[in-house]
Protein backbone atom coordinates (compact mmCIF):
# COMPACT_ATOMS: atom_id res chain seq x y z
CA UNK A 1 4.81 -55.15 -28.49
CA UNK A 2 7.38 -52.35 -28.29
CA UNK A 3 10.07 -54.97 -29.28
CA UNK A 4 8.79 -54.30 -32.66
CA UNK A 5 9.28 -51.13 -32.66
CA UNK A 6 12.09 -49.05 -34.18
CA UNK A 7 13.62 -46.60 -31.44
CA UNK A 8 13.62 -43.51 -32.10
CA UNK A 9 16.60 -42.54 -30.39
CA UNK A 10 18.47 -44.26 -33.10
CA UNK A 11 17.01 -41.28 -35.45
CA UNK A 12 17.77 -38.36 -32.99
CA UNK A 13 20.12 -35.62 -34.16
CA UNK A 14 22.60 -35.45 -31.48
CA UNK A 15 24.61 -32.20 -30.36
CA UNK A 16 22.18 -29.79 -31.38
CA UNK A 17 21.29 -26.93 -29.15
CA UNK A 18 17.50 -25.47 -29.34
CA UNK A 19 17.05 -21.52 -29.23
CA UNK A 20 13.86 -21.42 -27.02
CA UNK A 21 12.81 -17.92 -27.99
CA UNK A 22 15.01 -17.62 -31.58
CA UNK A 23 14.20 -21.01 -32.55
CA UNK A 24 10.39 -21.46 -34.28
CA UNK A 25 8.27 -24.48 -34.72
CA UNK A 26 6.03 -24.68 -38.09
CA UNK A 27 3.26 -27.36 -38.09
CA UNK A 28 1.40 -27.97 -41.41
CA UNK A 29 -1.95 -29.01 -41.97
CA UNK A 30 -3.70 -31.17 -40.42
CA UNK A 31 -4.09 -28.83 -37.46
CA UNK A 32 -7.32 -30.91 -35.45
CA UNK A 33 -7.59 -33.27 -32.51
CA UNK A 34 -7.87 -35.90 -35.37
CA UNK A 35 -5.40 -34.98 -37.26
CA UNK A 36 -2.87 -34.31 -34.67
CA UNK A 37 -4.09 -37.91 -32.73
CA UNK A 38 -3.77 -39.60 -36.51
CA UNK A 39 0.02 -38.44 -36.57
CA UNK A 40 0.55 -39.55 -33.36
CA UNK A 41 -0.75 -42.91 -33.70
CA UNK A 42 1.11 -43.64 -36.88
CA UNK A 43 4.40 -42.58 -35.04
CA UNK A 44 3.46 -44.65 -32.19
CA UNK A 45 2.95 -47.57 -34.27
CA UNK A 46 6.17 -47.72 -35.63
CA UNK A 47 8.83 -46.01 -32.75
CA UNK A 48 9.04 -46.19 -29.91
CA UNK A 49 10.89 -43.69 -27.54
CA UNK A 50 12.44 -44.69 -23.91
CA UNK A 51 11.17 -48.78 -24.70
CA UNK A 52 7.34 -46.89 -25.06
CA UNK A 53 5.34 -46.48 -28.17
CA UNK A 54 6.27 -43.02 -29.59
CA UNK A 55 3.47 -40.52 -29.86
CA UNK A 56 4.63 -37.24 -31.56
CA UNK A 57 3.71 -34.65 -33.88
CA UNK A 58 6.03 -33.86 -36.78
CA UNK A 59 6.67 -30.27 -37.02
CA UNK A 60 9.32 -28.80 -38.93
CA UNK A 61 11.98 -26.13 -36.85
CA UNK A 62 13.35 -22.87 -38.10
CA UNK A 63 17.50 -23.16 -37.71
CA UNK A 64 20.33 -21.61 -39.19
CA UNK A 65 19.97 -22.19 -43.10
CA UNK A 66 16.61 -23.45 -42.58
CA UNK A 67 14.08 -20.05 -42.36
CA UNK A 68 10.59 -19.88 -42.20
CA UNK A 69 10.31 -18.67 -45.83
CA UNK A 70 12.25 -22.00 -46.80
CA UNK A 71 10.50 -24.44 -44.87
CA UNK A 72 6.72 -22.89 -46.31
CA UNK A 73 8.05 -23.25 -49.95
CA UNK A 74 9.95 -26.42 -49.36
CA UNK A 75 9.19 -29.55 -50.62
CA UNK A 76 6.94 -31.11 -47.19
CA UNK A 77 4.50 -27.55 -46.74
CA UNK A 78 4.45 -26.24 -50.19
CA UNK A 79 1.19 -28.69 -50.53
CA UNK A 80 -0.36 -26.63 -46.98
CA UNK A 81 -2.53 -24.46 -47.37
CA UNK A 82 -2.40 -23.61 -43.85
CA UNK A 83 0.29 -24.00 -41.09
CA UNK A 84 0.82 -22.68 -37.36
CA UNK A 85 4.26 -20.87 -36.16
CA UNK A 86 5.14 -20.17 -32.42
CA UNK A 87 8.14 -20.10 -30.89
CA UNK A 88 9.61 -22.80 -29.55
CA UNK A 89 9.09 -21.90 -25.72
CA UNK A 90 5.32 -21.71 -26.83
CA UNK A 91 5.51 -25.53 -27.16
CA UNK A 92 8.11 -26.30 -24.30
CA UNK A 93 7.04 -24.04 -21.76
CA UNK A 94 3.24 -25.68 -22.40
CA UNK A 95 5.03 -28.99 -21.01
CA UNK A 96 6.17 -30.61 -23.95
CA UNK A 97 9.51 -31.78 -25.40
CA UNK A 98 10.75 -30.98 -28.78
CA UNK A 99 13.15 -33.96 -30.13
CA UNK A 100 15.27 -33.04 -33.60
CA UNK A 101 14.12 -36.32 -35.27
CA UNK A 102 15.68 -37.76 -39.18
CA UNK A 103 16.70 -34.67 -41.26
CA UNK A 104 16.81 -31.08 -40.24
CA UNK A 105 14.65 -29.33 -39.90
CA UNK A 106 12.70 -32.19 -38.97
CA UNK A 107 11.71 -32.10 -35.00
CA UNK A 108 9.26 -34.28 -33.38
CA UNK A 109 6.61 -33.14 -30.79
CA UNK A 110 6.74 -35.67 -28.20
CA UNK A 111 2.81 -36.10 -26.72
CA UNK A 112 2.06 -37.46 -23.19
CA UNK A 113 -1.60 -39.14 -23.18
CA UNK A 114 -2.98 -40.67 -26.03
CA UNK A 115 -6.17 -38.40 -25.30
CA UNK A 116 -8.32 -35.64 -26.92
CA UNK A 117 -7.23 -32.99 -24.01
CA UNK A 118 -3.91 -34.07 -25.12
CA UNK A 119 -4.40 -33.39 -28.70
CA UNK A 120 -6.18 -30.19 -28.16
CA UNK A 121 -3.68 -28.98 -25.64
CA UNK A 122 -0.78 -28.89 -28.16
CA UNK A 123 -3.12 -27.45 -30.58
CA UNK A 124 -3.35 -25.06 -28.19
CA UNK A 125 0.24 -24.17 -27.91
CA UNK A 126 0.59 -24.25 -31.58
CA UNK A 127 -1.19 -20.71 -32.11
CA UNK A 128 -3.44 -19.59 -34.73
CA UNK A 129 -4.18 -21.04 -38.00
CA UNK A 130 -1.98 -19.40 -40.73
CA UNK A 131 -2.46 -19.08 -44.68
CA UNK A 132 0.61 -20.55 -46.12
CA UNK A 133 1.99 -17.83 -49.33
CA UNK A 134 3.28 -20.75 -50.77
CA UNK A 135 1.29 -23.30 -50.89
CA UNK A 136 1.27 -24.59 -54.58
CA UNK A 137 -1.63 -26.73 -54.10
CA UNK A 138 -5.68 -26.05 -53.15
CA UNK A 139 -5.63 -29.66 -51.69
CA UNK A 140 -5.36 -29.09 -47.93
């Protein structure tokens, strides 16, 4: 089956260098074990990553030109109402591997187990449930 899929190494941004402790990941709503496993399984069914199926979380990645402020008011999180920010050693040093996937700031959250403790572990490392100041929307 993973013939079919598109690899996602094909969509990787190559050369750039990740600031564990300066660098910060944002993930939007939905922040739940369904949500999260819902991403995941939509990735998976159309990547894959080292000739597997592809389960990740899209987050979004603070950079230089891309700030926090920018990413909450930009076009993919202005419609969240509520997001989680750590750094990114929250999320790598809790055993997973951050891939800078399509356009910046896009990253990718690459999951291990297609599981519940999975799902609940990276919400874990995610942090605390934040308001987002400009969310445009009461939708999510």
């Amino acid at each position: 089956m993973t013939s079919t899929l598109e690899p996602i190494e094909d969509h990787v941004r190559a050369g750039e260098v990740l600031d564990r402790d300066g660098q910060y990941v944002i993930r939007g709503w939905p922040l739940t074990t369904v949500g999260l496993l819902a991403n995941a399984k939509a990735t998976a069914s159309r990547y894959s990553y080292r000739a597997e199926p592809f389960l990740a979380a899209s987050v979004e990645m603070t950079m230089p030109g891309w700030d926090a402020e920018r990413i909450l008011s930009g076009r993919r999180m202005r419609t969240r109402r509520s997001y989680a920010m750590v750094p990114a050693s929250s999320v790598l040093g809790a055993g997973f591997e951050l891939l800078p996937t399509f356009d910046a700031p896009h990253y990718s959250i690459v999951m291990g187990p297609y599981t519940e403790d999975e799902a609940q572990r990276l919400l874990r490392a995610l942090g605390d449930l934040l308001a987002n100041p400009y969310c445009i929307t009461n939708q999510r």
